[in-house]
Protein backbone atom coordinates (compact mmCIF):
# COMPACT_ATOMS: atom_id res chain seq x y z
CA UNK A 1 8.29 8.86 -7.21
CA UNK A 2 9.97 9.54 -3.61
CA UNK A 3 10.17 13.67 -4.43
CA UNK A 4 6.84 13.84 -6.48
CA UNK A 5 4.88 12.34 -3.42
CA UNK A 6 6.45 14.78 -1.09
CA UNK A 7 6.49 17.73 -3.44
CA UNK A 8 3.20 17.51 -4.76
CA UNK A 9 1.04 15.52 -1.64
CA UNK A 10 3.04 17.86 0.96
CA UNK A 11 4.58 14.82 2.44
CA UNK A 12 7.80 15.06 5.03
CA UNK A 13 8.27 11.32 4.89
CA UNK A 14 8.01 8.74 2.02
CA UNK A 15 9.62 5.31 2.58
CA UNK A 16 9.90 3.33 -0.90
CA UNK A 17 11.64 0.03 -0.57
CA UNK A 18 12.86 -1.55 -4.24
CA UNK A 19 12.07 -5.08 -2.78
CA UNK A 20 10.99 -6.80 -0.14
CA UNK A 21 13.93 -8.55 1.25
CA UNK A 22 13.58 -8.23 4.77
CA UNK A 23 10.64 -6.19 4.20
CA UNK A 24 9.29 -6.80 7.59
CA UNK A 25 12.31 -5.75 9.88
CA UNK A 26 12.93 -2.56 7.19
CA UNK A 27 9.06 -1.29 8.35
CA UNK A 28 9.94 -2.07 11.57
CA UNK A 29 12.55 0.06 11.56
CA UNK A 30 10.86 3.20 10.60
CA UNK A 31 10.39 6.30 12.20
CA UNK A 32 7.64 7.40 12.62
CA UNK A 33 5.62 4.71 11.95
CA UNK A 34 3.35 4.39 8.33
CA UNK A 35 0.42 6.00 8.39
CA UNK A 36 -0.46 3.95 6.04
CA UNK A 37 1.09 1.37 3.87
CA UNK A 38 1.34 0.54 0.43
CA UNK A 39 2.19 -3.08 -1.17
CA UNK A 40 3.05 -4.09 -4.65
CA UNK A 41 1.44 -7.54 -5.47
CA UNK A 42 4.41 -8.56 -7.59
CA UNK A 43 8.44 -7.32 -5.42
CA UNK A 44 10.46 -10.30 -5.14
CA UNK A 45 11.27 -12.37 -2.63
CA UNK A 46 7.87 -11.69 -1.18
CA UNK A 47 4.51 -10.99 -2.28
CA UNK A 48 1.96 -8.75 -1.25
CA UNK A 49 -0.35 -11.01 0.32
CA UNK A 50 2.59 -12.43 1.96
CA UNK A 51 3.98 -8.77 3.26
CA UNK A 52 0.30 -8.13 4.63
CA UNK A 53 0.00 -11.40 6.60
CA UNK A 54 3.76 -10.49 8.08
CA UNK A 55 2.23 -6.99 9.08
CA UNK A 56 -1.13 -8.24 10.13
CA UNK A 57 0.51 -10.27 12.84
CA UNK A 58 2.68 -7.59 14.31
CA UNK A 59 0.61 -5.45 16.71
CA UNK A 60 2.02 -2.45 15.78
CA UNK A 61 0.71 -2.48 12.28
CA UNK A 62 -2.18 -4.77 12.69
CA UNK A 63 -4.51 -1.76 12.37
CA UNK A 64 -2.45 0.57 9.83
CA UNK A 65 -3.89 0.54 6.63
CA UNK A 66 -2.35 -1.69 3.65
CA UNK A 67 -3.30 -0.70 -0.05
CA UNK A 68 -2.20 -2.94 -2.71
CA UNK A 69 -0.94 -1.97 -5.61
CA UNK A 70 -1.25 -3.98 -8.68
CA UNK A 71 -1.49 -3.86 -12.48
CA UNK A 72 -4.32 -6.35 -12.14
CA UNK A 73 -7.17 -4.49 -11.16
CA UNK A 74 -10.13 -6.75 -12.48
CA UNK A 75 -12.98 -7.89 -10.45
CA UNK A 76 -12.00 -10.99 -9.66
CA UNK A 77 -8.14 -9.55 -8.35
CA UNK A 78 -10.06 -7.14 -6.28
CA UNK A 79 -12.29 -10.20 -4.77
CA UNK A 80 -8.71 -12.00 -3.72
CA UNK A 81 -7.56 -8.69 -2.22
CA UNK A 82 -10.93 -7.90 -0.06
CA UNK A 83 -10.46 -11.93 1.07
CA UNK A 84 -7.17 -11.54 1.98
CA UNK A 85 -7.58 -8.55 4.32
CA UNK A 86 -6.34 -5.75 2.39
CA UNK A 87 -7.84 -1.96 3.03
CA UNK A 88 -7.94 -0.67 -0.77
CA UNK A 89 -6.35 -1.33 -3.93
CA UNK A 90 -5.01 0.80 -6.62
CA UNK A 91 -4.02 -0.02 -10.00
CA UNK A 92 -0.97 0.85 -11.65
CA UNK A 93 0.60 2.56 -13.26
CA UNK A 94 -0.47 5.24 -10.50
CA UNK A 95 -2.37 8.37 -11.96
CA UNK A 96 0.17 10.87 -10.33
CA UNK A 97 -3.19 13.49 -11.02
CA UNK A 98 -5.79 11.43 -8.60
CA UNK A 99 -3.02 9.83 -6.17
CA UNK A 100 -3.41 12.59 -3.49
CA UNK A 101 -7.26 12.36 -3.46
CA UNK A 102 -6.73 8.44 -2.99
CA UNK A 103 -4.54 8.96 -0.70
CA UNK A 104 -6.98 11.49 1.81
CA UNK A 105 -10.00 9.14 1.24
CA UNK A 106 -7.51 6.61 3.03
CA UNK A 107 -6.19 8.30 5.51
CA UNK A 108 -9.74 9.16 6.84
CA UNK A 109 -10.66 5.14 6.14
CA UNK A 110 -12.80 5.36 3.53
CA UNK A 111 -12.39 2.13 1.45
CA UNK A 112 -10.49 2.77 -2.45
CA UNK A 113 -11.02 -0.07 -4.44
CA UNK A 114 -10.09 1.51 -7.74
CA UNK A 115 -11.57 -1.27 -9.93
CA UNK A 116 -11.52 -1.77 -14.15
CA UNK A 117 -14.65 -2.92 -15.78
């Protein structure tokens, strides 16, 4: 996933961590800093609503955007997301094809709530 997001989104930097063990020191540690951020729901020993609340309270992320990622993408999931504070949410697996347009609409803020009906 790593070398198809740089090859095909133009990319110099993509940071994909396998869990989230120490997941808040790891993005700390990052250079540059994350444009924007994307969390599983579902990477052990932490879950995404508790990786946002970690980065919510750290200043220098506060305002970066988070995206969940989830294989749940039903109304009420998205509902839980929005409540909890996240920026966007994608479902998975990720559509390779309309990842980069995601990806743009975020990085100029505008909201992606990819949602089933």
């Amino acid at each position: 996933m790593n070398m198809t997001l740089k090859a095909r989104m133009g990319l110099s930097e993509v940071h994909i961590f396998e869990d989230s063990e120490n997941f808040l020191e790891r993005v700390k540690a990052l250079s540059p800093q994350p444009q924007v951020v994307f969390l599983d729901i579902h990477v052990p020993p932490y879950d995404g609503f508790q990786m946002l609340e970690m980065l919510r309270q750290t200043e220098t992320f506060a305002d970066v955007p988070v995206i969940a990622l989830t294989a749940s993408v039903m109304n009420e999931e998205v509902d839980r997301l929005m409540s909890a504070g996240f920026d966007g949410c994608l479902g998975k697996p990720i559509d390779i094809d309309t990842f980069p347009e995601h990806f743009e609409a975020i990085i100029r803020n505008v909201p992606t709530w990819q949602i089933m009906s």
